[in-house]
PDB file of N, CA and C in Angstrom:
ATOM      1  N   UNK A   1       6.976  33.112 -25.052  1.00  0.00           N
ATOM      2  CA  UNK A   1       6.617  31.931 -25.800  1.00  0.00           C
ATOM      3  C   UNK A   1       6.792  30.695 -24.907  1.00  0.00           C
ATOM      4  N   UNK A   2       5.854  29.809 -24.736  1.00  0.00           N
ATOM      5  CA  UNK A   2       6.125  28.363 -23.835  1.00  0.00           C
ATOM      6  C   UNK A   2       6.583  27.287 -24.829  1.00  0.00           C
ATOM      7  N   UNK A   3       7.415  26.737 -24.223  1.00  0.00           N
ATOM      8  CA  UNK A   3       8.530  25.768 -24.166  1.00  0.00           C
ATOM      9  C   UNK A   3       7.352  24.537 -24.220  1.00  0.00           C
ATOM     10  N   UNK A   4       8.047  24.043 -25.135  1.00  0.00           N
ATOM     11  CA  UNK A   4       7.568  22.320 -25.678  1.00  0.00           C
ATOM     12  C   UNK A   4       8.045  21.525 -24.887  1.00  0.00           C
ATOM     13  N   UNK A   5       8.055  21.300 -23.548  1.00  0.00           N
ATOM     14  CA  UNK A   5       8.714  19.816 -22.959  1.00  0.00           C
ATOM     15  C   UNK A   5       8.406  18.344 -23.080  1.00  0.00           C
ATOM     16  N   UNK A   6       8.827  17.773 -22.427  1.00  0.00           N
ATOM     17  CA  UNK A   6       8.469  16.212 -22.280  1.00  0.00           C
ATOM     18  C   UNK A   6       7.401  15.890 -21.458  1.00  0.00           C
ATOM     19  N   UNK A   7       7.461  17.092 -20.555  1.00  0.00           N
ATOM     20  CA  UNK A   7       6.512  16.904 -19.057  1.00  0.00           C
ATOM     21  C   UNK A   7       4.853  16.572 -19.668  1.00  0.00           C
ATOM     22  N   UNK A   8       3.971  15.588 -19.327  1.00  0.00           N
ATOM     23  CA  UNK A   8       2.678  15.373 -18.993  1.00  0.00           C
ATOM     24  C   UNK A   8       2.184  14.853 -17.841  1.00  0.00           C
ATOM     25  N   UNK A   9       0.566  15.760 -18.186  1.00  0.00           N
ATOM     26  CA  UNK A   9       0.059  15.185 -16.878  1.00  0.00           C
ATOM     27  C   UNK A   9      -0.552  14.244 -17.242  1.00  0.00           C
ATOM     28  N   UNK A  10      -0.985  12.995 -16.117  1.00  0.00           N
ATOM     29  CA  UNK A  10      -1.296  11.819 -16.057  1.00  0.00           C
ATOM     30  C   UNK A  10      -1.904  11.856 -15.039  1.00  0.00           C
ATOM     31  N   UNK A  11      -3.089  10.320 -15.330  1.00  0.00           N
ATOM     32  CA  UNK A  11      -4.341  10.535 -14.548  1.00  0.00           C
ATOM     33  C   UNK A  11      -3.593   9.206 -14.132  1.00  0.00           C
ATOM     34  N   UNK A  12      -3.986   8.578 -12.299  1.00  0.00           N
ATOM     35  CA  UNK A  12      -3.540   7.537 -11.885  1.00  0.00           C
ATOM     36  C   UNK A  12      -4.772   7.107 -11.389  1.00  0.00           C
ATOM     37  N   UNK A  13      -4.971   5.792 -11.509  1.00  0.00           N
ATOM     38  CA  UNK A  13      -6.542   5.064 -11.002  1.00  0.00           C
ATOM     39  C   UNK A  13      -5.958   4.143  -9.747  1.00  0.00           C
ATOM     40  N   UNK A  14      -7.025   3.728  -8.932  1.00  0.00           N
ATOM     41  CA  UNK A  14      -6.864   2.905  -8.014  1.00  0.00           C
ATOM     42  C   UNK A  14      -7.088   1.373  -8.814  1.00  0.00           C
ATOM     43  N   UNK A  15      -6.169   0.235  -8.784  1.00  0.00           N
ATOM     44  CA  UNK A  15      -6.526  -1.121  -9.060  1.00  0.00           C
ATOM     45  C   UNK A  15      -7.086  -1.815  -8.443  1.00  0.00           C
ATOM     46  N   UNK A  16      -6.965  -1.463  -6.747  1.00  0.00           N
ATOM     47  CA  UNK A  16      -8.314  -2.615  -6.049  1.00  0.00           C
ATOM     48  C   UNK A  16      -9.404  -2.145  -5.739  1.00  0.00           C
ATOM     49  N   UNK A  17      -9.698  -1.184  -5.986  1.00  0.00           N
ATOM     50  CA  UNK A  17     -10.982   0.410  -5.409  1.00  0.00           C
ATOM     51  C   UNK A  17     -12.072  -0.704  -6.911  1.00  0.00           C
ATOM     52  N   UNK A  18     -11.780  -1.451  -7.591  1.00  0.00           N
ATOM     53  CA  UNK A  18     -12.882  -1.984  -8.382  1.00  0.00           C
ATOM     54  C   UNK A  18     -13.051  -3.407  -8.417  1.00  0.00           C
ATOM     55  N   UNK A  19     -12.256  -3.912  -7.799  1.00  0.00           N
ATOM     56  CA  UNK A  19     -12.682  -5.698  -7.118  1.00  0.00           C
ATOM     57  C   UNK A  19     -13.233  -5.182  -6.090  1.00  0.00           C
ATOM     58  N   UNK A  20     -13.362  -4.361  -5.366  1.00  0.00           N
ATOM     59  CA  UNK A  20     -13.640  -4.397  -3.845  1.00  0.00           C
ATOM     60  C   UNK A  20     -15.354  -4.019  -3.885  1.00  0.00           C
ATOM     61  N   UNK A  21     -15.987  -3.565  -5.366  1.00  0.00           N
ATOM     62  CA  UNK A  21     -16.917  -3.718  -5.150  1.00  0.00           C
ATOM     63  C   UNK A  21     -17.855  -2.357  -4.769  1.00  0.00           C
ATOM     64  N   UNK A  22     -17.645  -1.465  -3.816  1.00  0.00           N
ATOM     65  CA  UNK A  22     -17.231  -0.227  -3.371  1.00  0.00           C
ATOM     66  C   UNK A  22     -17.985   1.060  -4.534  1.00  0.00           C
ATOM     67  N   UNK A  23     -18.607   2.032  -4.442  1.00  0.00           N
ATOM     68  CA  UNK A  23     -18.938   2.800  -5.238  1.00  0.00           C
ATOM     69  C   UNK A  23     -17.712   4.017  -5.020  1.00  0.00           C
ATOM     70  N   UNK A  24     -17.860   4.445  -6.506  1.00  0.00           N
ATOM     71  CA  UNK A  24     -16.646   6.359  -6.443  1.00  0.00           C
ATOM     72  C   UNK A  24     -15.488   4.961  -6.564  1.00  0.00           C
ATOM     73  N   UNK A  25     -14.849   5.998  -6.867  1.00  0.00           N
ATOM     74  CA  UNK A  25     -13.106   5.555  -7.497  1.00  0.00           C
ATOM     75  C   UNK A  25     -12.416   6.598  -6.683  1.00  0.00           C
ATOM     76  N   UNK A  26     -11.082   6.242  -6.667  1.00  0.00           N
ATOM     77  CA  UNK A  26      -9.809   6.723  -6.604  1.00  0.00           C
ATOM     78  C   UNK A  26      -9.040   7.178  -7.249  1.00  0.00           C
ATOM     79  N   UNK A  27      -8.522   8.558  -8.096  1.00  0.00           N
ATOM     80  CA  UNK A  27      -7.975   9.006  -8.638  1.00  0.00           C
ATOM     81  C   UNK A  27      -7.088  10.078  -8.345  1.00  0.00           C
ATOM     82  N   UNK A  28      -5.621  10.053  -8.952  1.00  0.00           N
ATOM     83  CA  UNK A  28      -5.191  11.408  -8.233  1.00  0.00           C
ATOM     84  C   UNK A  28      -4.842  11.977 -10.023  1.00  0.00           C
ATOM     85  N   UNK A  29      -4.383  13.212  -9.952  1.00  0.00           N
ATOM     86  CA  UNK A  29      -3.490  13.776 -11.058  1.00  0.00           C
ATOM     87  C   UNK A  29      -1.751  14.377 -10.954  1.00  0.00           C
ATOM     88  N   UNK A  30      -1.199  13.807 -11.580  1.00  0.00           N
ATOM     89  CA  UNK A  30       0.593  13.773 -11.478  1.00  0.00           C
ATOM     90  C   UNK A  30       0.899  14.487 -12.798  1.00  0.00           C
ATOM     91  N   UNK A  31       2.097  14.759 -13.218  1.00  0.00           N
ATOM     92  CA  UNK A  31       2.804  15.150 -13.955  1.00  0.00           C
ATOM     93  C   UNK A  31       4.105  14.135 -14.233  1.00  0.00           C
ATOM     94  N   UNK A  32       4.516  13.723 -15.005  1.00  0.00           N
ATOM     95  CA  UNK A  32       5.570  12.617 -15.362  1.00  0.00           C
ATOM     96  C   UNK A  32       6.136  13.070 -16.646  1.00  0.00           C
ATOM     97  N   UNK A  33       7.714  13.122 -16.923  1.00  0.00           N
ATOM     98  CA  UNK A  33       8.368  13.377 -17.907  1.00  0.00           C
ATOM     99  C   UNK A  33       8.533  11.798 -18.783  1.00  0.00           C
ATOM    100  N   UNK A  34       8.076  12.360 -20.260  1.00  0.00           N
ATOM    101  CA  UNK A  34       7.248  10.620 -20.822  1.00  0.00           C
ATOM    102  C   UNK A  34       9.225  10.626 -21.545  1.00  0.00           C
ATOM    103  N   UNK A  35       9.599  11.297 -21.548  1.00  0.00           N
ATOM    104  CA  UNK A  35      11.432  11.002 -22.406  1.00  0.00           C
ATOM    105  C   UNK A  35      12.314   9.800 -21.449  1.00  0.00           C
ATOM    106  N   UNK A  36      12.051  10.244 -20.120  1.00  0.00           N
ATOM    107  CA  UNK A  36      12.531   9.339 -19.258  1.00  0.00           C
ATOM    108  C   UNK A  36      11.689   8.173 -18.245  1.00  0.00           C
ATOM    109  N   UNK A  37      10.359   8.295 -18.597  1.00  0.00           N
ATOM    110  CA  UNK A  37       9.557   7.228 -18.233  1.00  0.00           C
ATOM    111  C   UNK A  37       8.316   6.823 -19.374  1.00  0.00           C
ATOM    112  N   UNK A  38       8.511   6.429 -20.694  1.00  0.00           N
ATOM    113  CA  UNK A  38       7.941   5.929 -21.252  1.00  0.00           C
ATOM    114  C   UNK A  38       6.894   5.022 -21.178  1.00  0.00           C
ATOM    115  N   UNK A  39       7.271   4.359 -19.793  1.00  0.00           N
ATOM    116  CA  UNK A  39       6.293   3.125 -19.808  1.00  0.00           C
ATOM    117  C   UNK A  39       5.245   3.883 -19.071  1.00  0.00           C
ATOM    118  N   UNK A  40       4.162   2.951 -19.027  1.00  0.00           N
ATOM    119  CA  UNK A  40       3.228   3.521 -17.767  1.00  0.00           C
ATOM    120  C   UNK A  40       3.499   3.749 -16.280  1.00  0.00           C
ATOM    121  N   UNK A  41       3.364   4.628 -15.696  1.00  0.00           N
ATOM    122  CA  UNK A  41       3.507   5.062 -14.113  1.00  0.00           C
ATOM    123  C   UNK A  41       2.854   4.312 -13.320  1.00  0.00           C
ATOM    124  N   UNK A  42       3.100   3.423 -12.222  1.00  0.00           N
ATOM    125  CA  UNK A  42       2.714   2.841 -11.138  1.00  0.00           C
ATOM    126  C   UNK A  42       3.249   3.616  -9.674  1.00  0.00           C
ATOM    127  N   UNK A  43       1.914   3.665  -9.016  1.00  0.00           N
ATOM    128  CA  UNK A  43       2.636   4.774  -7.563  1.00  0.00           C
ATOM    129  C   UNK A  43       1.705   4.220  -6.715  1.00  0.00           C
ATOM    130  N   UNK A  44       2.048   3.736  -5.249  1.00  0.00           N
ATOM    131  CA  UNK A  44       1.511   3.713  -4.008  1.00  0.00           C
ATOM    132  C   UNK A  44       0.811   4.457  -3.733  1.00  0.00           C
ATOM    133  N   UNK A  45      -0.454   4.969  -3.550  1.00  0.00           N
ATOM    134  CA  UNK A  45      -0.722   6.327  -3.332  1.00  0.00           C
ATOM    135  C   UNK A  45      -2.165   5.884  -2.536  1.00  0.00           C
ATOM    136  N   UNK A  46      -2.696   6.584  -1.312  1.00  0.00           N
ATOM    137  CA  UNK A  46      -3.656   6.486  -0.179  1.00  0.00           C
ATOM    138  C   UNK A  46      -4.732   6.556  -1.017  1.00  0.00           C
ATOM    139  N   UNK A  47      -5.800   5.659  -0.302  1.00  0.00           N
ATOM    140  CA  UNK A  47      -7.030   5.752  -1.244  1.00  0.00           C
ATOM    141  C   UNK A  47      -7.975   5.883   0.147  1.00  0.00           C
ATOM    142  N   UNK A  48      -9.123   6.804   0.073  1.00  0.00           N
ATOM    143  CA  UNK A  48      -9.225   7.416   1.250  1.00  0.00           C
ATOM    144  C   UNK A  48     -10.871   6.518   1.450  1.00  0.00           C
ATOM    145  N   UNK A  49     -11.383   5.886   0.815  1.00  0.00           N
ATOM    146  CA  UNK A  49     -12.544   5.115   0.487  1.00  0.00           C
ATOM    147  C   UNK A  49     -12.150   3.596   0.789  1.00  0.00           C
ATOM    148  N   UNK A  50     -10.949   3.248   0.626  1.00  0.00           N
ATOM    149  CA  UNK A  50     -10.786   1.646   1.014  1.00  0.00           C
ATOM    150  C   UNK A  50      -9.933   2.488   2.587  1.00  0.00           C
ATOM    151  N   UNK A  51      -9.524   3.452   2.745  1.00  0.00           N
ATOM    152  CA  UNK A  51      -8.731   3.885   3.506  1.00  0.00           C
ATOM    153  C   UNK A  51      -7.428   3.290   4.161  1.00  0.00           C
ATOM    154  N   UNK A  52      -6.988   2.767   3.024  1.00  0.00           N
ATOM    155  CA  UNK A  52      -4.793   2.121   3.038  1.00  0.00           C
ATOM    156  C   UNK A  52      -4.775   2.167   1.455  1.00  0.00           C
ATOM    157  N   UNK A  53      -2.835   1.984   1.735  1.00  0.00           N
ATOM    158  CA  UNK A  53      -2.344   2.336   0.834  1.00  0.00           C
ATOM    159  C   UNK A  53      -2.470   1.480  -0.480  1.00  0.00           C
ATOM    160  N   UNK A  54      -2.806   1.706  -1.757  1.00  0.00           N
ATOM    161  CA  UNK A  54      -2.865   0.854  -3.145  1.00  0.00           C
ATOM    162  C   UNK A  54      -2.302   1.581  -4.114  1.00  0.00           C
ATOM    163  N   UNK A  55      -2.043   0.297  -4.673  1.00  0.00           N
ATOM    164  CA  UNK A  55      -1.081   0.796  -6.028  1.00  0.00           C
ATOM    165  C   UNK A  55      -2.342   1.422  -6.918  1.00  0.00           C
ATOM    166  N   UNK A  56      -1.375   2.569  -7.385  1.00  0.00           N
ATOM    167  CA  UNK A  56      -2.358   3.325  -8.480  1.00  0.00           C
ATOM    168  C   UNK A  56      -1.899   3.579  -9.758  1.00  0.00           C
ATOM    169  N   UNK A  57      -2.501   3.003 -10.820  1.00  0.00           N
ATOM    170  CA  UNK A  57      -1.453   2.576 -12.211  1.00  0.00           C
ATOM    171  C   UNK A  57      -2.480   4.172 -13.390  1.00  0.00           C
ATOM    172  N   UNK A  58      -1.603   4.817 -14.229  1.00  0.00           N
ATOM    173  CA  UNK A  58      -1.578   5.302 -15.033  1.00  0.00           C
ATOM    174  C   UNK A  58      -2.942   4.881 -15.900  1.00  0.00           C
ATOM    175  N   UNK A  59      -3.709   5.535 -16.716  1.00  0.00           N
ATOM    176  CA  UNK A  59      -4.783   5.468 -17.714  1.00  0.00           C
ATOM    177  C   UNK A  59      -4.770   6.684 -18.554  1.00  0.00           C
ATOM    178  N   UNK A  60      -5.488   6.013 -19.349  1.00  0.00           N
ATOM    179  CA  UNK A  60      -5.577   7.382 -20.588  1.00  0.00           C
ATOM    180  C   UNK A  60      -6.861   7.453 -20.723  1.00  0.00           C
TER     181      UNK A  60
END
């Protein structure tokens, strides 16, 4: 039988990959426990199309 946790996965978007104008997005997929991070997830993460590092914020 599987276990009910806290754990979800979460989709993270790039925030400057859409001022910049630029076609295709940046997205990765994470897993985050929502009991101990409730709020939305913000992560540094390489965006290989602007090619450096941008913050990549949580969406639903």
């Amino acid at each position: 039988m599987a276990k009910k946790g806290n754990r979800v996965q979460v989709i993270l978007e790039c925030t400057e990959h859409k001022a910049s104008g630029k076609p295709g997005t940046s997205r990765y997929i994470t897993v985050k426990n929502k009991k101990n991070n409730p709020e939305r997830l913000e992560i540094k993460k390489y965006n290989p199309i602007l090619k450096k590092m941008t913050v990549h914020k949580e969406i639903k």
